[in-house]
PDB file of N, CA and C in Angstrom:
ATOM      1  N   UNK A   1      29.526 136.829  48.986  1.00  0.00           N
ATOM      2  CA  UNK A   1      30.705 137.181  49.767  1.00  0.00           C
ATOM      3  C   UNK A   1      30.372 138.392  50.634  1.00  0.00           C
ATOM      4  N   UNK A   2      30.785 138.315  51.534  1.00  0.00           N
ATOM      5  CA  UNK A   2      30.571 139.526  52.399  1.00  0.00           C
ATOM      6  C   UNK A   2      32.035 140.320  52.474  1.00  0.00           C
ATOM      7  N   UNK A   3      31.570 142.036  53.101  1.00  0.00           N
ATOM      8  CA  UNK A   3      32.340 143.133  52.061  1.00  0.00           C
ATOM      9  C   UNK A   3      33.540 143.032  52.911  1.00  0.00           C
ATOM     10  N   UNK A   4      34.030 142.776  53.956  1.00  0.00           N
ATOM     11  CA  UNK A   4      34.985 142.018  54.506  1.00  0.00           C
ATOM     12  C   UNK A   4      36.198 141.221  54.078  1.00  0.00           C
ATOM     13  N   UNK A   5      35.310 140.166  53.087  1.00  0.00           N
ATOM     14  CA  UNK A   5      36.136 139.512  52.342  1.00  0.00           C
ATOM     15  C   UNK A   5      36.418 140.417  50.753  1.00  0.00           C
ATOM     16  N   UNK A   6      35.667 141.168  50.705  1.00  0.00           N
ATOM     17  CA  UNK A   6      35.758 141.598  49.299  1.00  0.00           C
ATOM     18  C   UNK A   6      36.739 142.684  49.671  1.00  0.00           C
ATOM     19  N   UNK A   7      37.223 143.319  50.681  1.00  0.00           N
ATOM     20  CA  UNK A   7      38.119 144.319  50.399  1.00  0.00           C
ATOM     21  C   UNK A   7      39.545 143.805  50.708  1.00  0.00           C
ATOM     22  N   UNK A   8      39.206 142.414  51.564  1.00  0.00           N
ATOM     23  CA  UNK A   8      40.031 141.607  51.005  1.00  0.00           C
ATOM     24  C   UNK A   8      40.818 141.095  50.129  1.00  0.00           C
ATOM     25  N   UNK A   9      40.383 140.785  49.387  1.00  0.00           N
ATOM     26  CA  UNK A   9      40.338 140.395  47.914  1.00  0.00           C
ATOM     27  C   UNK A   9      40.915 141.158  47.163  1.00  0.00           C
ATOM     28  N   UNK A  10      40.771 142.847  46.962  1.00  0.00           N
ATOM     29  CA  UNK A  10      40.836 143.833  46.343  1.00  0.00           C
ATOM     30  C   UNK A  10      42.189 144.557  47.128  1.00  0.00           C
ATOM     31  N   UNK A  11      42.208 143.933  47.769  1.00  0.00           N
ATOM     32  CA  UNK A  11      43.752 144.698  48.885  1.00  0.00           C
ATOM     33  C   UNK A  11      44.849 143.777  48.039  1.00  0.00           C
ATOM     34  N   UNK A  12      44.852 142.775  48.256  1.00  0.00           N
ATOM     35  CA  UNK A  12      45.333 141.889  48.189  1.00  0.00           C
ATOM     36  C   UNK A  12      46.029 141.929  46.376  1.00  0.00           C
ATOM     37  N   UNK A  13      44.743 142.391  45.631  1.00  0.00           N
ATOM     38  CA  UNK A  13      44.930 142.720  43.957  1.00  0.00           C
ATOM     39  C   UNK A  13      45.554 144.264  43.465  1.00  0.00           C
ATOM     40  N   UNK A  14      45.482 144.882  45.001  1.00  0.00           N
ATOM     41  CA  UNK A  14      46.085 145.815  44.393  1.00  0.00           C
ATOM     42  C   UNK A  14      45.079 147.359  43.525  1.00  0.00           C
ATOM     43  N   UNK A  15      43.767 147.113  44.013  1.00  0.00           N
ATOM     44  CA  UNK A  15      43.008 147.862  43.896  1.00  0.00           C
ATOM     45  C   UNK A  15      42.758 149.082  44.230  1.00  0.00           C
ATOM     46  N   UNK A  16      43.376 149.395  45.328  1.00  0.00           N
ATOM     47  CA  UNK A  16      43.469 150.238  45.804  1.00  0.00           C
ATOM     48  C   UNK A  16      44.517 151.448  45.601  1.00  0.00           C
ATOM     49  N   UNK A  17      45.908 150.726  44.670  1.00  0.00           N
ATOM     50  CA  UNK A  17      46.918 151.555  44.544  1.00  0.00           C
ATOM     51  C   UNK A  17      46.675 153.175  44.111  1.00  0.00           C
ATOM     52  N   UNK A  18      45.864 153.077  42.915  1.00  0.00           N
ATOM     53  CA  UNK A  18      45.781 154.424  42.413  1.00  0.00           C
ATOM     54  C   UNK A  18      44.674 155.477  43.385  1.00  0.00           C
ATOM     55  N   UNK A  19      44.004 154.800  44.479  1.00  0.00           N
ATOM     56  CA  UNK A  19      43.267 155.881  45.283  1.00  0.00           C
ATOM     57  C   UNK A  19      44.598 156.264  46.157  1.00  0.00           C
ATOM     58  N   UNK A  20      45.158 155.344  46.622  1.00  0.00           N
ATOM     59  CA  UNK A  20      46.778 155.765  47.394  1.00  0.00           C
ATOM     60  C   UNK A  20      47.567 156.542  47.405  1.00  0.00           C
ATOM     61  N   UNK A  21      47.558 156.676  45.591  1.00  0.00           N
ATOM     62  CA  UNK A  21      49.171 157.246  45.044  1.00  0.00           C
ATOM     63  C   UNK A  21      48.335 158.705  44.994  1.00  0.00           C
ATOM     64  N   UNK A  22      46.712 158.949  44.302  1.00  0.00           N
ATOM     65  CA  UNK A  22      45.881 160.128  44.411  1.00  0.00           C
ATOM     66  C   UNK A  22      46.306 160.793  45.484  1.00  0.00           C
ATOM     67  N   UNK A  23      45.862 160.256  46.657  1.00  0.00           N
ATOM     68  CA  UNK A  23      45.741 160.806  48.269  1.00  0.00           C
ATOM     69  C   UNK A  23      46.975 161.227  48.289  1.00  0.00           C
ATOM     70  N   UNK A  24      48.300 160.418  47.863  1.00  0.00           N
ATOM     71  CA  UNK A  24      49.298 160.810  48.191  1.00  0.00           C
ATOM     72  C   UNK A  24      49.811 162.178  47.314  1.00  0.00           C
ATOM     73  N   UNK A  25      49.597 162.090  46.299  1.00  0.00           N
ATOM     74  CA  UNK A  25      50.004 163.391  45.178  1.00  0.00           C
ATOM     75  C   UNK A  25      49.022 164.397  46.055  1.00  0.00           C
ATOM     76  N   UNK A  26      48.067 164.517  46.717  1.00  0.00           N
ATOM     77  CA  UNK A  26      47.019 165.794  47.017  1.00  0.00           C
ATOM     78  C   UNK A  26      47.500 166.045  48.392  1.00  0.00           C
ATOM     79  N   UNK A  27      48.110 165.148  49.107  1.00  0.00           N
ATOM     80  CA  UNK A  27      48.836 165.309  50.029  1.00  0.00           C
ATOM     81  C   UNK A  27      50.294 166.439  49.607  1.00  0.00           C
ATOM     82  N   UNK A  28      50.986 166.002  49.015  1.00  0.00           N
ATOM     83  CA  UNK A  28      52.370 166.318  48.839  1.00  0.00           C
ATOM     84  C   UNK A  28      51.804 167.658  47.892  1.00  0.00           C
ATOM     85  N   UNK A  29      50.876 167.846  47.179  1.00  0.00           N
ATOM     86  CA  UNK A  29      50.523 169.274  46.554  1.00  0.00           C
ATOM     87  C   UNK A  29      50.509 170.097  47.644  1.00  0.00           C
ATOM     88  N   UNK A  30      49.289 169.669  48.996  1.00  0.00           N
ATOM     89  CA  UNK A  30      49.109 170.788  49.504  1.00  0.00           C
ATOM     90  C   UNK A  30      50.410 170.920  50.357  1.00  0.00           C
ATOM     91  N   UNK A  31      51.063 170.316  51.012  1.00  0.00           N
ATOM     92  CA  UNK A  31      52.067 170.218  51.684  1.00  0.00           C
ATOM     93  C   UNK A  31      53.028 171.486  50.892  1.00  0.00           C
ATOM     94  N   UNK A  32      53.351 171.556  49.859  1.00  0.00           N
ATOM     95  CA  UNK A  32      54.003 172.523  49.097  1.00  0.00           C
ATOM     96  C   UNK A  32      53.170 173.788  49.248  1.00  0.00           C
ATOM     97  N   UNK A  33      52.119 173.828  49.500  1.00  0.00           N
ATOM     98  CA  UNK A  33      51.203 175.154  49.016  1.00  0.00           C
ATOM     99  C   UNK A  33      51.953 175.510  50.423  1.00  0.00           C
ATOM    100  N   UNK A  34      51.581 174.360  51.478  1.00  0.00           N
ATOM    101  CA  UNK A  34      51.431 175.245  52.920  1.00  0.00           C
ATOM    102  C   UNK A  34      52.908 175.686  53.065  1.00  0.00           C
ATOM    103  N   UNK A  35      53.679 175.226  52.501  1.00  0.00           N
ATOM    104  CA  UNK A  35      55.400 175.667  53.038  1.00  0.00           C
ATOM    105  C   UNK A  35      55.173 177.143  52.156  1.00  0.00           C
ATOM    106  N   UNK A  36      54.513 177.469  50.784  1.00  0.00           N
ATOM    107  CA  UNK A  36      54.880 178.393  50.394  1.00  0.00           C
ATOM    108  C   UNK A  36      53.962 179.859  51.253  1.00  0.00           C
ATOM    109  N   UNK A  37      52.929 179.648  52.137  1.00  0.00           N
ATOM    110  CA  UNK A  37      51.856 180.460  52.346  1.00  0.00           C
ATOM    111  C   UNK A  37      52.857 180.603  53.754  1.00  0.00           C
ATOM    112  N   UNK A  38      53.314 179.509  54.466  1.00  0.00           N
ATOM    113  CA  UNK A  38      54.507 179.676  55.755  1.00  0.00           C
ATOM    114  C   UNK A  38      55.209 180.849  55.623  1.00  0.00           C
ATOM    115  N   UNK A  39      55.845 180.726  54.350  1.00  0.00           N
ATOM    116  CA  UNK A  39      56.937 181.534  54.143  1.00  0.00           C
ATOM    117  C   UNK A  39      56.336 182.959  53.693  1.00  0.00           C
ATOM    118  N   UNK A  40      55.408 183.114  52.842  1.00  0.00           N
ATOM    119  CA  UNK A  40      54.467 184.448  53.132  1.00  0.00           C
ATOM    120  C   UNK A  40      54.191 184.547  53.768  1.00  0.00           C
ATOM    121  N   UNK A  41      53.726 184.311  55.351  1.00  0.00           N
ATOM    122  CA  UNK A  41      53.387 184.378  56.470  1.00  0.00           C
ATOM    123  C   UNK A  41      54.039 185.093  56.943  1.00  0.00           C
ATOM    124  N   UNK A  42      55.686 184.574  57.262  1.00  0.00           N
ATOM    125  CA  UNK A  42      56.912 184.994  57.639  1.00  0.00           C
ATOM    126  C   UNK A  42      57.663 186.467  57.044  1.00  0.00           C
ATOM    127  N   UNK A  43      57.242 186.370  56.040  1.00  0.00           N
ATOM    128  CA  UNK A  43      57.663 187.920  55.042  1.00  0.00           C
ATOM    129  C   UNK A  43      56.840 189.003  55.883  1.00  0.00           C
ATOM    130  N   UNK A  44      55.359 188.799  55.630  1.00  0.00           N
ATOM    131  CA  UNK A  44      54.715 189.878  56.639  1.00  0.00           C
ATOM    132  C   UNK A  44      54.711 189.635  57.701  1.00  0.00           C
ATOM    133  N   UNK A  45      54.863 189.356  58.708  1.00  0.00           N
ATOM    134  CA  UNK A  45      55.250 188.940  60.035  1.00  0.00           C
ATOM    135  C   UNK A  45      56.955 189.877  60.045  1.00  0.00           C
ATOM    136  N   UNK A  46      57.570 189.822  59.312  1.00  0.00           N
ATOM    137  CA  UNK A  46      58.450 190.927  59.361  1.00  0.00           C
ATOM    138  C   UNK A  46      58.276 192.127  59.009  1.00  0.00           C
ATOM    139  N   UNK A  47      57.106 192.559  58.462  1.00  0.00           N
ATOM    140  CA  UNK A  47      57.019 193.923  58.103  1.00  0.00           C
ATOM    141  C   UNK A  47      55.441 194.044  59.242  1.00  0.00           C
ATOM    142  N   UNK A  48      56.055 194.777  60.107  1.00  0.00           N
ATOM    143  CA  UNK A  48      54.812 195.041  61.488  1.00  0.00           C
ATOM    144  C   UNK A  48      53.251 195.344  60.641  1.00  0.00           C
ATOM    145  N   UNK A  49      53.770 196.073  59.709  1.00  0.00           N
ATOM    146  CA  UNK A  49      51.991 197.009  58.711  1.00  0.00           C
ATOM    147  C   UNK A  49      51.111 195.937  58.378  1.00  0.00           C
ATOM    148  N   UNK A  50      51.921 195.135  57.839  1.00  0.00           N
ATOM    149  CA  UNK A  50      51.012 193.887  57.272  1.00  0.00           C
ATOM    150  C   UNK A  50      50.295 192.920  58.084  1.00  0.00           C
ATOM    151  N   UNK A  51      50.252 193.497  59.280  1.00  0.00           N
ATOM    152  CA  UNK A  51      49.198 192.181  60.503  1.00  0.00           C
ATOM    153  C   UNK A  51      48.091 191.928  60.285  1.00  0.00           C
ATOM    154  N   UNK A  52      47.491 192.727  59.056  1.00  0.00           N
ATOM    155  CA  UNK A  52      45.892 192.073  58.312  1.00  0.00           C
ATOM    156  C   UNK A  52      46.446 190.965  57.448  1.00  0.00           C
ATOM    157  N   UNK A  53      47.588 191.056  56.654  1.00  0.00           N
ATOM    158  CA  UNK A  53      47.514 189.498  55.849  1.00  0.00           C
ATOM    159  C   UNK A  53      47.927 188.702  56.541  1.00  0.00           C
ATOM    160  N   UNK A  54      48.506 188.687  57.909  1.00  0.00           N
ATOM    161  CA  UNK A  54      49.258 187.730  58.620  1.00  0.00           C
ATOM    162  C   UNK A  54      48.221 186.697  59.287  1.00  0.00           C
ATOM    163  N   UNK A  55      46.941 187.458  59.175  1.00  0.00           N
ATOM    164  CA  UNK A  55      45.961 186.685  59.887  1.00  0.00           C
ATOM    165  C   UNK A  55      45.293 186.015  58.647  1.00  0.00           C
ATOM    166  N   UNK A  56      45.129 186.903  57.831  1.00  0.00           N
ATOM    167  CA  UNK A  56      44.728 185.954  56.082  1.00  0.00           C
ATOM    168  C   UNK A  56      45.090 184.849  55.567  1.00  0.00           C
ATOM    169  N   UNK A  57      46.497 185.179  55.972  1.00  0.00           N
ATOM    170  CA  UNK A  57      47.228 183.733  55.728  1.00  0.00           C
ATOM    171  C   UNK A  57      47.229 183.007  56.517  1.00  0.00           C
ATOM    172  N   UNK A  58      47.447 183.110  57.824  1.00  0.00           N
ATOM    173  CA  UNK A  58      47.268 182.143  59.108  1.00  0.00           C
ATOM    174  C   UNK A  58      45.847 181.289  58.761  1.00  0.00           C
ATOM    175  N   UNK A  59      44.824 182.388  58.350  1.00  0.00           N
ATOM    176  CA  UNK A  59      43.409 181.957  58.043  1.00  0.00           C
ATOM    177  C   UNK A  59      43.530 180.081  56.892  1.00  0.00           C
ATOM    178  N   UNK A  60      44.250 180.982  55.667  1.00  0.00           N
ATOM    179  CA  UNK A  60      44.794 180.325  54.977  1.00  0.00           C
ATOM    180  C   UNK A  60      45.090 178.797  55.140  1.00  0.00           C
ATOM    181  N   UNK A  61      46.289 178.938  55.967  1.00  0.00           N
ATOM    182  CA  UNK A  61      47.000 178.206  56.598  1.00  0.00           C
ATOM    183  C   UNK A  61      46.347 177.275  57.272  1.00  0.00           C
ATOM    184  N   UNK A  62      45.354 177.622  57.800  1.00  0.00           N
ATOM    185  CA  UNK A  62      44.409 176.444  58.625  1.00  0.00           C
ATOM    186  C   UNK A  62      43.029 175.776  57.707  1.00  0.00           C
ATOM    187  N   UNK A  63      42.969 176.547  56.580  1.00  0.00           N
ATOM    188  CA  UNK A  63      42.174 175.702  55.709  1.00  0.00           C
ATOM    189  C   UNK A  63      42.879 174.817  55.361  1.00  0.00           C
ATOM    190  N   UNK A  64      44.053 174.696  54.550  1.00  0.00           N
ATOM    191  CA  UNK A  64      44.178 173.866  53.738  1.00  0.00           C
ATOM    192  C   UNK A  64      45.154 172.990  55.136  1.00  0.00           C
ATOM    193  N   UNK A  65      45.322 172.878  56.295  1.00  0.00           N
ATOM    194  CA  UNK A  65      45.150 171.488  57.388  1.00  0.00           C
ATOM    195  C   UNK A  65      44.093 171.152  57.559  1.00  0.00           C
ATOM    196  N   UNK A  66      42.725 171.858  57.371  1.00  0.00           N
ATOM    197  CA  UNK A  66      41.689 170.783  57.541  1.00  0.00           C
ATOM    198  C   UNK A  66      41.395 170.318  56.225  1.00  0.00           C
ATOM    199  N   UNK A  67      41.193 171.056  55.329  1.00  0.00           N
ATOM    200  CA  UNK A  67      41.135 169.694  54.166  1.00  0.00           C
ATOM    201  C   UNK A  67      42.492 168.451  53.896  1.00  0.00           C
ATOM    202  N   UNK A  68      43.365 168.649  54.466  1.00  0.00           N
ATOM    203  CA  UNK A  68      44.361 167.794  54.447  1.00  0.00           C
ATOM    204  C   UNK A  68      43.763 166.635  55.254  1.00  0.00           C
ATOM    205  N   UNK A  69      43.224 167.042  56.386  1.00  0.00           N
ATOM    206  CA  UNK A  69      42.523 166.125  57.634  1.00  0.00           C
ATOM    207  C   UNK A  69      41.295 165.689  56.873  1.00  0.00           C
ATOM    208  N   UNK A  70      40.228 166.101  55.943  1.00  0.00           N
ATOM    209  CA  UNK A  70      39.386 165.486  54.962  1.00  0.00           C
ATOM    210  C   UNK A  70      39.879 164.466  54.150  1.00  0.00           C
ATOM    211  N   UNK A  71      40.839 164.752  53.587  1.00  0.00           N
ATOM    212  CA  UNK A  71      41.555 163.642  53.000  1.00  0.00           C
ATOM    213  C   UNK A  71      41.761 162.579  53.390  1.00  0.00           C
ATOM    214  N   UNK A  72      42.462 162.741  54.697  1.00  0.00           N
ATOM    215  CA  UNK A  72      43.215 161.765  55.548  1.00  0.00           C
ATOM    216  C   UNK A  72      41.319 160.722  56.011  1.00  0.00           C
ATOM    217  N   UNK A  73      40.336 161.571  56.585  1.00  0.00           N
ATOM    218  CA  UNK A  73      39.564 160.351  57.254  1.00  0.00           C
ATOM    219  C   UNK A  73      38.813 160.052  55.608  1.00  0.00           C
ATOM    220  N   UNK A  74      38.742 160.831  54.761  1.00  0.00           N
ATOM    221  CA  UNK A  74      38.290 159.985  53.788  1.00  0.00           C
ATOM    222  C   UNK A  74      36.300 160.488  53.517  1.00  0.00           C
ATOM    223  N   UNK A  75      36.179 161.738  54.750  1.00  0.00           N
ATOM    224  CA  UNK A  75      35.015 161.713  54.152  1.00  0.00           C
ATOM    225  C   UNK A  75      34.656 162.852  54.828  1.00  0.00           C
ATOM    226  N   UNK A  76      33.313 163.669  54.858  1.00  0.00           N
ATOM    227  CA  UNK A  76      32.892 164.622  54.883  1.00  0.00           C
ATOM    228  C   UNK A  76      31.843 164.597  55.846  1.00  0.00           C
ATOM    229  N   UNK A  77      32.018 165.259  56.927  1.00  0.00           N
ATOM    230  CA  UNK A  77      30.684 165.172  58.157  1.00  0.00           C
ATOM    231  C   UNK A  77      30.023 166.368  57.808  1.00  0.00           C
ATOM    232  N   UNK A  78      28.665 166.844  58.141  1.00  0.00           N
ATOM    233  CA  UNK A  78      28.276 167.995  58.979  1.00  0.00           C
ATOM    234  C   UNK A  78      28.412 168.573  60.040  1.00  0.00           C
ATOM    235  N   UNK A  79      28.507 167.436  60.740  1.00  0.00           N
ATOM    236  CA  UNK A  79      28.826 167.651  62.274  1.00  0.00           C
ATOM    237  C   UNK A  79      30.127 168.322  62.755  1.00  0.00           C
ATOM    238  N   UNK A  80      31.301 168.035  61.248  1.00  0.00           N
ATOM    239  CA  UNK A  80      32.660 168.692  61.426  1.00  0.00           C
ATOM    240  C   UNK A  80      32.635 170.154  61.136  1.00  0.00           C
ATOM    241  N   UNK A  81      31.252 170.993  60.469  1.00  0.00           N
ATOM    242  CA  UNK A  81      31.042 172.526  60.359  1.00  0.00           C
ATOM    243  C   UNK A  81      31.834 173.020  61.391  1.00  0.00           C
ATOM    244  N   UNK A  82      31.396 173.006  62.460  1.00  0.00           N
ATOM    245  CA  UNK A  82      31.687 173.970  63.579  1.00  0.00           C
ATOM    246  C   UNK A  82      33.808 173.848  64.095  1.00  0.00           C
ATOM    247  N   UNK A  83      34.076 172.796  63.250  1.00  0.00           N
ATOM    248  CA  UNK A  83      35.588 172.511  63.486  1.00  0.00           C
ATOM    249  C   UNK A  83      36.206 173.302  62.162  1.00  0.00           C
ATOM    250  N   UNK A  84      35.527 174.047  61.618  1.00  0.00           N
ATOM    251  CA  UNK A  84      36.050 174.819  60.099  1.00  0.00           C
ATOM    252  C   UNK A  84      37.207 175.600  61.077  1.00  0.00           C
ATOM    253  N   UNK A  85      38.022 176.266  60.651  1.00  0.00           N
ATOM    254  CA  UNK A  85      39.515 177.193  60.951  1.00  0.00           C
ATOM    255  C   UNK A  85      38.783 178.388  60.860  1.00  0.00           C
ATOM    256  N   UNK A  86      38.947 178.839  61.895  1.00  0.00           N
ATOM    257  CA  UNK A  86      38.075 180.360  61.692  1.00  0.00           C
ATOM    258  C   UNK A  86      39.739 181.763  61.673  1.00  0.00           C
TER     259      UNK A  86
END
């Protein structure tokens, strides 16, 4: 059989559910992290002194969208180094 038909096959059986429901729970984890690091964001962002963590967290903040975006294509380049959140 060629792998075509075999993911076929395996779609079709339902094989796939628990990589799904995974992706989806690591999804909806970080999704919570990022609303809570938002809202620390927003706390110092009101207090002017704190514009070193505002960038920490912003820092923050853009890691865990690109591993969200790892998730999403499913795999890991080298070539994506230079797209890290600086």
């Amino acid at each position: 059989m060629n792998e075509q038909m075999l993911e076929s096959i395996a779609e079709e059986r339902g094989y796939d559910r628990g990589f799904t429901a995974g992706t989806l729970h690591a999804h909806n984890l970080l999704d919570k992290y990022l609303q809570a690091l938002k809202q620390q964001r927003s706390v110092y962002e009101s207090e002017y002194m704190f514009e070193s963590r505002v960038h920490d967290t912003q820092k923050q903040i853009n890691a865990i969208e690109y591993a969200k975006q790892v998730i999403r294509t499913g795999h890991w380049d080298d070539d994506t180094m230079g797209m890290l959140p600086r």
